[in-house]
PDB file of N, CA and C in Angstrom:
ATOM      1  N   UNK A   1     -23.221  -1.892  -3.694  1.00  0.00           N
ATOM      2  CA  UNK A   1     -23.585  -2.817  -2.634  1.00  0.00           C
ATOM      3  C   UNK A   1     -24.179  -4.112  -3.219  1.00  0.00           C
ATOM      4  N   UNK A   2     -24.816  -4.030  -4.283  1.00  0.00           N
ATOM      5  CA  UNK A   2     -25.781  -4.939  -4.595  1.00  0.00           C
ATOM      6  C   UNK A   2     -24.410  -6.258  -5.502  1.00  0.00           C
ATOM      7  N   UNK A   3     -23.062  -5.330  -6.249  1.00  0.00           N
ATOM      8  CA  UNK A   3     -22.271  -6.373  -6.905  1.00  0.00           C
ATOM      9  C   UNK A   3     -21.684  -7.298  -5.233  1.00  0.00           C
ATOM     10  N   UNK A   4     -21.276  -6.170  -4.688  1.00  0.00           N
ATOM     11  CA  UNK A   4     -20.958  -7.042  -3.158  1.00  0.00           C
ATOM     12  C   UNK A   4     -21.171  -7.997  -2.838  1.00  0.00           C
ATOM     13  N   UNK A   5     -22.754  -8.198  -2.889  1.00  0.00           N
ATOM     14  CA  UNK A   5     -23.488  -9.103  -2.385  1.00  0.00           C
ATOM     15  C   UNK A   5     -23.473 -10.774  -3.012  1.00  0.00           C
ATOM     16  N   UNK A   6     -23.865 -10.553  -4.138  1.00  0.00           N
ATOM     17  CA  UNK A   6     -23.713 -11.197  -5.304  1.00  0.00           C
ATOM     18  C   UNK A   6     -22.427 -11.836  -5.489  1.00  0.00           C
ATOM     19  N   UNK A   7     -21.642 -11.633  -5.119  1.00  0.00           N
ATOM     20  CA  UNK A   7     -19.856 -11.691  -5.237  1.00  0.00           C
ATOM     21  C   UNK A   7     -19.995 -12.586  -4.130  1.00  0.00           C
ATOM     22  N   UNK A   8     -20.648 -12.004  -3.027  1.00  0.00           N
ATOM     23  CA  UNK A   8     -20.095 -13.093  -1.324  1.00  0.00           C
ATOM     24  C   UNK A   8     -21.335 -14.097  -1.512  1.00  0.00           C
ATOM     25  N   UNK A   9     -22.145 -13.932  -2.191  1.00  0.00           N
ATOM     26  CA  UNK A   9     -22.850 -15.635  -1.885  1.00  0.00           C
ATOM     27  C   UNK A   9     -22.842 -16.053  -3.358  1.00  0.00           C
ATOM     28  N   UNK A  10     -22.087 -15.756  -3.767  1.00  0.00           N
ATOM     29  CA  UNK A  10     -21.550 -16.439  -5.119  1.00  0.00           C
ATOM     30  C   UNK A  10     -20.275 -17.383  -4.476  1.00  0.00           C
ATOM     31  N   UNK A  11     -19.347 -16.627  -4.027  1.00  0.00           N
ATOM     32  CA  UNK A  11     -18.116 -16.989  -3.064  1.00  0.00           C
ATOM     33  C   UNK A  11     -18.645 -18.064  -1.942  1.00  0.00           C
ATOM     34  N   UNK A  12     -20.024 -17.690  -1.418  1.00  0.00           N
ATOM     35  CA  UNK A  12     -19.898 -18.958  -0.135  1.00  0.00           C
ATOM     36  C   UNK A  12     -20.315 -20.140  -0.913  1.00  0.00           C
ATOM     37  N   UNK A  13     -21.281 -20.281  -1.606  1.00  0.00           N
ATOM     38  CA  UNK A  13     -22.190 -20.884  -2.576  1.00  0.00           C
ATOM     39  C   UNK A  13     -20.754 -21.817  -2.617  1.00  0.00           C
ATOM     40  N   UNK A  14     -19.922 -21.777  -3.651  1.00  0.00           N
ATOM     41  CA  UNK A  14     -18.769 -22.218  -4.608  1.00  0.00           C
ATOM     42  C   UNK A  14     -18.183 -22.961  -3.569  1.00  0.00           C
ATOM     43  N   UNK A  15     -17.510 -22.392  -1.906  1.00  0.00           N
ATOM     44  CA  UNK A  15     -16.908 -23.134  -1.308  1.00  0.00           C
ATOM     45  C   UNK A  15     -17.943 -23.643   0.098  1.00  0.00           C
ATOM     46  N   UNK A  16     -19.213 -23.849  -0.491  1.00  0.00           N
ATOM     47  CA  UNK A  16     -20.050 -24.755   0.132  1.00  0.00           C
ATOM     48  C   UNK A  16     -19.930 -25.953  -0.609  1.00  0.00           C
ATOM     49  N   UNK A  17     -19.564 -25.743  -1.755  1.00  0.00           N
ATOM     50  CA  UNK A  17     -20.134 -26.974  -2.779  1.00  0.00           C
ATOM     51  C   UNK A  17     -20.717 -27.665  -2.923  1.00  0.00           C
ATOM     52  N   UNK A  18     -21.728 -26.670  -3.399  1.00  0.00           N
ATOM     53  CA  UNK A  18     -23.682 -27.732  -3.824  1.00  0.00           C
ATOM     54  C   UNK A  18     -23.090 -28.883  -4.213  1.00  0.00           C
ATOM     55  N   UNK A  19     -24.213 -29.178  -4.293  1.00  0.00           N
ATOM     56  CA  UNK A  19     -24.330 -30.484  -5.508  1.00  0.00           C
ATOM     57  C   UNK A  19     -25.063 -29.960  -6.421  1.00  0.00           C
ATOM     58  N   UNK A  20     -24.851 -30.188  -8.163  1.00  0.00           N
ATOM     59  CA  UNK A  20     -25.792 -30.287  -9.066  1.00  0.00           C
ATOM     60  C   UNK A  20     -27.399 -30.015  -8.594  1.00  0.00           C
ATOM     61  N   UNK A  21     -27.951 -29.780  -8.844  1.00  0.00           N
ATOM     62  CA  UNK A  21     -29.477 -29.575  -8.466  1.00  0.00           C
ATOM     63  C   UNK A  21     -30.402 -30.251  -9.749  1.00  0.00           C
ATOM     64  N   UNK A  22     -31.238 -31.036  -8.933  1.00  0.00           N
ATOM     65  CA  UNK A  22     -32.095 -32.100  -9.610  1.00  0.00           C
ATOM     66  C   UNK A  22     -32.895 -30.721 -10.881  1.00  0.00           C
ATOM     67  N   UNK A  23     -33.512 -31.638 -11.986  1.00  0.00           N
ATOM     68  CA  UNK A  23     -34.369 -30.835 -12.878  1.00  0.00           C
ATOM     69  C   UNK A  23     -35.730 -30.034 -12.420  1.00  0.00           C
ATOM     70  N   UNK A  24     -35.911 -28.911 -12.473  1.00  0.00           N
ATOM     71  CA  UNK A  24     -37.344 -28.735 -12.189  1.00  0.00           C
ATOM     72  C   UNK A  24     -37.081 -27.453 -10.766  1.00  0.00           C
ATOM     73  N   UNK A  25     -37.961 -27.153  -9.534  1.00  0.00           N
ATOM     74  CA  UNK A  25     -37.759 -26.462  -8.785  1.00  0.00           C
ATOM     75  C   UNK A  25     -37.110 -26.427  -7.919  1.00  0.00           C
ATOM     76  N   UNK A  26     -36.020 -25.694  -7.139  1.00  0.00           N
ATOM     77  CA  UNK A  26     -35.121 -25.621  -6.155  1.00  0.00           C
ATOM     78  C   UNK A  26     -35.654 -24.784  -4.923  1.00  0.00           C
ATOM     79  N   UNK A  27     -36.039 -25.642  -3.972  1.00  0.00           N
ATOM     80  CA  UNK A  27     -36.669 -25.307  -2.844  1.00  0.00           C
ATOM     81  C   UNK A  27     -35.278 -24.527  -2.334  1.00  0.00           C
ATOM     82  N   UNK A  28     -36.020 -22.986  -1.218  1.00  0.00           N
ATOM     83  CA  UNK A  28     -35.132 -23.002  -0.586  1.00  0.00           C
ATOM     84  C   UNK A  28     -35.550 -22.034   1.078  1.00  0.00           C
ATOM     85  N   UNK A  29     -34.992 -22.331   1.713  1.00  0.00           N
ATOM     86  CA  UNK A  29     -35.040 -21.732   2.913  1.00  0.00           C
ATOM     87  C   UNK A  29     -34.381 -20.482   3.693  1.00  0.00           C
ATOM     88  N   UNK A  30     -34.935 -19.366   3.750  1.00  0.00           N
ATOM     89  CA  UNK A  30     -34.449 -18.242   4.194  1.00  0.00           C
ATOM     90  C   UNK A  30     -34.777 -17.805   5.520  1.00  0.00           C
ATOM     91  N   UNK A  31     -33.887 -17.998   6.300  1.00  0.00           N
ATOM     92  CA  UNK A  31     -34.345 -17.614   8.034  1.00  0.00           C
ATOM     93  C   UNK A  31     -33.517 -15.971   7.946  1.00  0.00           C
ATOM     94  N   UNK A  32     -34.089 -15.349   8.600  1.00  0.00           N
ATOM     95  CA  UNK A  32     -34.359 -13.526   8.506  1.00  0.00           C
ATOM     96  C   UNK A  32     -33.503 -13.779  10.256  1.00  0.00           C
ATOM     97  N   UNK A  33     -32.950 -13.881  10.767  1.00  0.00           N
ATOM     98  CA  UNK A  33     -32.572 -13.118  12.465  1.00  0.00           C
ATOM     99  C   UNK A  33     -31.987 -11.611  12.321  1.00  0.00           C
ATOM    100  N   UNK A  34     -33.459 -10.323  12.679  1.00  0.00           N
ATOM    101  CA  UNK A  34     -33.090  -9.186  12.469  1.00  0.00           C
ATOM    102  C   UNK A  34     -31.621  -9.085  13.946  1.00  0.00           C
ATOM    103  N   UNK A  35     -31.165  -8.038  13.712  1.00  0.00           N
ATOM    104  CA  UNK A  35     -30.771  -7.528  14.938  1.00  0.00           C
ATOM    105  C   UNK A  35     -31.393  -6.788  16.189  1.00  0.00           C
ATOM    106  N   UNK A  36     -32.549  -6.401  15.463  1.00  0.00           N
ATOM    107  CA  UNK A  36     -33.637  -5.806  16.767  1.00  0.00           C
ATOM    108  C   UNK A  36     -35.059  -5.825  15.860  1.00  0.00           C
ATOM    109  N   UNK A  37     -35.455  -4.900  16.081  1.00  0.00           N
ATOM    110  CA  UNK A  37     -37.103  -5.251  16.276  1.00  0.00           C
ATOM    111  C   UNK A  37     -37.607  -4.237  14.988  1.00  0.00           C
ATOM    112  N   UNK A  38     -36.475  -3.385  14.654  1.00  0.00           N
ATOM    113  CA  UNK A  38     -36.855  -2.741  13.858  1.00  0.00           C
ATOM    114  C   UNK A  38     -37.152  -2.766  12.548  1.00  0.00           C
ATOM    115  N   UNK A  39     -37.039  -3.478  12.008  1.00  0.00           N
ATOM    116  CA  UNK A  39     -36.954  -4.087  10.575  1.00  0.00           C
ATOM    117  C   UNK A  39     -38.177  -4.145   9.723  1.00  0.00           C
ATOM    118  N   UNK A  40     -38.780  -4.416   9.000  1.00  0.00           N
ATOM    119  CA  UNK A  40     -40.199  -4.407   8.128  1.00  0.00           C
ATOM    120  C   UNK A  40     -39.879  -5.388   7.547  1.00  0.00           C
ATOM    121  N   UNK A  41     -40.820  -6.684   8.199  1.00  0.00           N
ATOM    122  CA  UNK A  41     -40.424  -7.499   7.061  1.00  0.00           C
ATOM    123  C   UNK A  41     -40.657  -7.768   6.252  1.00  0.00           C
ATOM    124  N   UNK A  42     -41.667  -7.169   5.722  1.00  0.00           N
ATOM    125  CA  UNK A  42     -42.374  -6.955   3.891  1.00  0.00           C
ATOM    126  C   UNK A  42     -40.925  -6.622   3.443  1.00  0.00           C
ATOM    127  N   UNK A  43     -39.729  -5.943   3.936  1.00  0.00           N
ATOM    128  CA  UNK A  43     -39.024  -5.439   2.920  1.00  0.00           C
ATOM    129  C   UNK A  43     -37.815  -6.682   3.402  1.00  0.00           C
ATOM    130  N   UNK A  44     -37.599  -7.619   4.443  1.00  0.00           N
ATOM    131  CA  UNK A  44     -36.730  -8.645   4.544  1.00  0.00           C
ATOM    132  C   UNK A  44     -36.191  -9.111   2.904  1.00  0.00           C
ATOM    133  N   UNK A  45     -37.073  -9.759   2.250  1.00  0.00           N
ATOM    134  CA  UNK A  45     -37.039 -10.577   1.135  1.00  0.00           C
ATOM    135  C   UNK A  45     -36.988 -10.011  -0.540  1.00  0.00           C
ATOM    136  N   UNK A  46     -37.432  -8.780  -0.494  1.00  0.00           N
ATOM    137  CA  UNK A  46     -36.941  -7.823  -1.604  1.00  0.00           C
ATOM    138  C   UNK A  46     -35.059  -7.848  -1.324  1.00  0.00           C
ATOM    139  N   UNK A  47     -34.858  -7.703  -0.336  1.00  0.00           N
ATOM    140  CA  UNK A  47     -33.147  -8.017  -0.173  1.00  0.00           C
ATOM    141  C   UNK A  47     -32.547  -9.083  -0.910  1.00  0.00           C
ATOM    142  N   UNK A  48     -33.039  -9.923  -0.667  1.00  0.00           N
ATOM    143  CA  UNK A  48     -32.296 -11.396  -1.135  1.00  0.00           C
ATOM    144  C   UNK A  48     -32.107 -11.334  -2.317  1.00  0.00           C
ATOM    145  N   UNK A  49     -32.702 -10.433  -3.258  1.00  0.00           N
ATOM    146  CA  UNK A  49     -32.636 -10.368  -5.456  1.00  0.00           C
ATOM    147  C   UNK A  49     -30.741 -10.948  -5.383  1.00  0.00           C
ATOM    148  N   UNK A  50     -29.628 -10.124  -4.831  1.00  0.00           N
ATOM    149  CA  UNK A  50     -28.192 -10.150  -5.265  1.00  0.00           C
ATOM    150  C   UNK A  50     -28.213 -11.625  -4.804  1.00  0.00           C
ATOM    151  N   UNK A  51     -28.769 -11.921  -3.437  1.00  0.00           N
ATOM    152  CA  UNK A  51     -27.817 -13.080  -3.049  1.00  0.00           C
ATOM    153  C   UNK A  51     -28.221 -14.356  -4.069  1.00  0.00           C
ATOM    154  N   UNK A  52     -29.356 -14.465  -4.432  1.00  0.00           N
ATOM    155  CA  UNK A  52     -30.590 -15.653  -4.936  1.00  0.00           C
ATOM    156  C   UNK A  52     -29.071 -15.609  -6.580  1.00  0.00           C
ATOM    157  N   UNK A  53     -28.919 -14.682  -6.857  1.00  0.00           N
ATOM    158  CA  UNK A  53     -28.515 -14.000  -8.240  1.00  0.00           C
ATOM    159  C   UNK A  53     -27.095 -15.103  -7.747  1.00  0.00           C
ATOM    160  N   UNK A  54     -25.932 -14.600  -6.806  1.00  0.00           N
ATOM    161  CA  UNK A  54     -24.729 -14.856  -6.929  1.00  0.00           C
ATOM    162  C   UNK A  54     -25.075 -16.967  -6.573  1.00  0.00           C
ATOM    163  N   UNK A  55     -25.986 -17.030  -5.721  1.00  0.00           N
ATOM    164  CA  UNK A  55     -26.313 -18.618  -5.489  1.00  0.00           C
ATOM    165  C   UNK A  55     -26.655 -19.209  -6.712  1.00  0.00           C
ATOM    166  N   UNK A  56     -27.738 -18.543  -7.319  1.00  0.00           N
ATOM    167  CA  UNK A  56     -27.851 -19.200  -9.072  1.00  0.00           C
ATOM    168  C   UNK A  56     -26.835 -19.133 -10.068  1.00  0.00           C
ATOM    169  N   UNK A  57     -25.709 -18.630  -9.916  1.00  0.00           N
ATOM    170  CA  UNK A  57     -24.459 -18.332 -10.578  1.00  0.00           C
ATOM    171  C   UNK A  57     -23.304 -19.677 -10.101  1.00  0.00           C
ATOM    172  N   UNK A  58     -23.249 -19.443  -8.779  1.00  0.00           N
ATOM    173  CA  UNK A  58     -22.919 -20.584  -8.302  1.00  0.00           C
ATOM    174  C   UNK A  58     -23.108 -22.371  -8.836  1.00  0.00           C
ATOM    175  N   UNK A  59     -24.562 -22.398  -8.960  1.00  0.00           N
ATOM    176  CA  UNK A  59     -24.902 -23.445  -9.781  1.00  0.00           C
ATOM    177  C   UNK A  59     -25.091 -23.636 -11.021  1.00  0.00           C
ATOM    178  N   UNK A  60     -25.149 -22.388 -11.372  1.00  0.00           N
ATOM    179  CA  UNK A  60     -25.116 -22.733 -13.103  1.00  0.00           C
ATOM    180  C   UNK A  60     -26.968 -22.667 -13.495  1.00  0.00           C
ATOM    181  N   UNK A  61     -27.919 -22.419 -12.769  1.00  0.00           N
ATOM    182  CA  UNK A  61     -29.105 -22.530 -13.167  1.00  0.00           C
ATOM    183  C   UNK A  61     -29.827 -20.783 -13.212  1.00  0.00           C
ATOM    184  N   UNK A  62     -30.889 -20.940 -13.764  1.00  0.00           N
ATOM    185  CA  UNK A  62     -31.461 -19.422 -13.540  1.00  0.00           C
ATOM    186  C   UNK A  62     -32.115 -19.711 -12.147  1.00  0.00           C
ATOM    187  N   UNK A  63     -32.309 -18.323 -11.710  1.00  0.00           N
ATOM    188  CA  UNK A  63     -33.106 -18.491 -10.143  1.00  0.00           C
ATOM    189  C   UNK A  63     -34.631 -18.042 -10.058  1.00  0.00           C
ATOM    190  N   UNK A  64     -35.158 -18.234 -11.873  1.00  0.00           N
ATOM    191  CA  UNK A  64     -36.648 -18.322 -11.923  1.00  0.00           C
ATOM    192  C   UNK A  64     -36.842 -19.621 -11.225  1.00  0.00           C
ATOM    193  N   UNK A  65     -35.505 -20.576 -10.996  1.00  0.00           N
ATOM    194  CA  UNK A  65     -36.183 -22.295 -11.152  1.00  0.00           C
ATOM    195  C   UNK A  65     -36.245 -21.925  -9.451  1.00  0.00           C
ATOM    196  N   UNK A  66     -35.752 -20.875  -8.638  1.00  0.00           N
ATOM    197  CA  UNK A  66     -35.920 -20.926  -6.957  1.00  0.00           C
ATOM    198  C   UNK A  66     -37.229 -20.359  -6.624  1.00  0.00           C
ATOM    199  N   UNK A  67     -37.852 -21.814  -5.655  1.00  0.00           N
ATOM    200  CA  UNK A  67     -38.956 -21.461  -4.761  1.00  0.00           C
ATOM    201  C   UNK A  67     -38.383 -20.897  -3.352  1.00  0.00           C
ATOM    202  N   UNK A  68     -38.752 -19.765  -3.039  1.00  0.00           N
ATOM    203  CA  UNK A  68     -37.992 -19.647  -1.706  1.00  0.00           C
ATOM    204  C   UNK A  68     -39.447 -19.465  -0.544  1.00  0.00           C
ATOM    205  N   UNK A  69     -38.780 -20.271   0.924  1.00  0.00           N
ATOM    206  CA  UNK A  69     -39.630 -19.765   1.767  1.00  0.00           C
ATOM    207  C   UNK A  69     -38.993 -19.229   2.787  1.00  0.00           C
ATOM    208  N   UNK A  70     -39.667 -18.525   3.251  1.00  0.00           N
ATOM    209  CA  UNK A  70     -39.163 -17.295   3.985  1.00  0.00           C
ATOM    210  C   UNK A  70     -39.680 -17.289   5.509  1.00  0.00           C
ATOM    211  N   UNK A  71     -38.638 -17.406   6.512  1.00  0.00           N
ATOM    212  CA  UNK A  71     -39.148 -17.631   8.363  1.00  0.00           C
ATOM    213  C   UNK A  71     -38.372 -16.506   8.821  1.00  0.00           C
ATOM    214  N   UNK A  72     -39.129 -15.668   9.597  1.00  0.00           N
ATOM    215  CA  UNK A  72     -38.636 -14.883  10.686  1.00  0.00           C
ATOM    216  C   UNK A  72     -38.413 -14.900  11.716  1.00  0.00           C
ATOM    217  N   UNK A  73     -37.394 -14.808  12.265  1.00  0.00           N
ATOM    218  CA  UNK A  73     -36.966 -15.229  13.627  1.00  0.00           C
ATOM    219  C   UNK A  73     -36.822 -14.541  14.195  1.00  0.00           C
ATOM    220  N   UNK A  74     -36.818 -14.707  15.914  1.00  0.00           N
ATOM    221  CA  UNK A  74     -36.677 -13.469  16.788  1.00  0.00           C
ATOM    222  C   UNK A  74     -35.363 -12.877  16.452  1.00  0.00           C
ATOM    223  N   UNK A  75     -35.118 -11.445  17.054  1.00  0.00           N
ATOM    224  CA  UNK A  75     -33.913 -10.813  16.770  1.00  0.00           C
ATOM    225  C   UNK A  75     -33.142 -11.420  17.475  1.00  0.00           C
ATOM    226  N   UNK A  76     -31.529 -11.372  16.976  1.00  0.00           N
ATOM    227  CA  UNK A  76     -30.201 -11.732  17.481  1.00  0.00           C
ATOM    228  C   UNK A  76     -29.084 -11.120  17.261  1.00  0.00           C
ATOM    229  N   UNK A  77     -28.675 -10.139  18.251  1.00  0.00           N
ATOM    230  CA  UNK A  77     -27.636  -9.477  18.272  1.00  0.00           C
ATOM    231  C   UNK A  77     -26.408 -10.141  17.366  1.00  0.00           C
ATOM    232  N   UNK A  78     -25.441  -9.761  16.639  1.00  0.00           N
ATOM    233  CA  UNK A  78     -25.895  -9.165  15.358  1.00  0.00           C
ATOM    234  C   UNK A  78     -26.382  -9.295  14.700  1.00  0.00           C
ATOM    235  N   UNK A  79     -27.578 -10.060  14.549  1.00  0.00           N
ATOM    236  CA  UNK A  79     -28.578  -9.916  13.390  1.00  0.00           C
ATOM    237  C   UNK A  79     -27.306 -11.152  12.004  1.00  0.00           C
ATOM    238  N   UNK A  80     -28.905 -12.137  11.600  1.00  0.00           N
ATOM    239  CA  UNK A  80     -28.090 -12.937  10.167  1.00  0.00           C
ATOM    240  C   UNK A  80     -28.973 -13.731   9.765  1.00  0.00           C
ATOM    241  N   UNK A  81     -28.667 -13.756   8.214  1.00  0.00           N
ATOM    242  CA  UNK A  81     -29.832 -14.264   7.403  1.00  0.00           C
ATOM    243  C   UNK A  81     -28.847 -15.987   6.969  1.00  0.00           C
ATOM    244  N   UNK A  82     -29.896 -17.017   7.131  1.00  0.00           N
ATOM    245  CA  UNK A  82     -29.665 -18.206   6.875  1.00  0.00           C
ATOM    246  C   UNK A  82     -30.117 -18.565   5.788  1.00  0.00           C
ATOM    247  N   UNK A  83     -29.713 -19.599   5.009  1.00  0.00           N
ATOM    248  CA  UNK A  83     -30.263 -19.987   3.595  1.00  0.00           C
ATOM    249  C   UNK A  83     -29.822 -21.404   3.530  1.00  0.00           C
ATOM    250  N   UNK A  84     -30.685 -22.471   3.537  1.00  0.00           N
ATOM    251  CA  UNK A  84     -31.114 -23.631   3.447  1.00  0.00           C
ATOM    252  C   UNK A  84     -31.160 -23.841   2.138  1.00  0.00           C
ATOM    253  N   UNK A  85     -30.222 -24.732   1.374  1.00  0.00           N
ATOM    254  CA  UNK A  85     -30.805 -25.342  -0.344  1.00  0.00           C
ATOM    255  C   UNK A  85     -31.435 -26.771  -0.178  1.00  0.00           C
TER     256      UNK A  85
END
């Protein structure tokens, strides 16, 4: 599951087509929309390790250089995680 992951936001990453990323820290934005109510979100952001991985692959940088912040949003049938660079 975890190469999966890594693979599809490696894949969206590539045909988003960043731009280069300036020197130094890469802000980034993670909106959480569970599908219901059930979720823990202490454990939301332990998730993201593959995707952060296939997005830093994408650019060519390590993803020590990603600051990420993290918003939870009410649930939304089906449930989807957003990511802002």
């Amino acid at each position: 599951m975890t190469r999966k992951w890594r693979a599809w936001a490696l894949a969206a990453a590539l045909a988003a087509k960043l731009d280069d990323p300036a020197p130094g820290d890469i802000p980034i934005l993670v909106r959480f929309y569970p599908p219901d109510r059930r979720g823990d979100r202490t454990n939301f952001p332990n998730r993201m390790k593959p995707i952060f991985d296939g997005i830093a692959q994408a650019l060519k940088v390590n993803d020590a250089r990603f600051v990420p912040r993290f918003e939870f949003c009410l649930p939304e049938k089906p449930g989807r995680v957003e990511i802002t660079l």
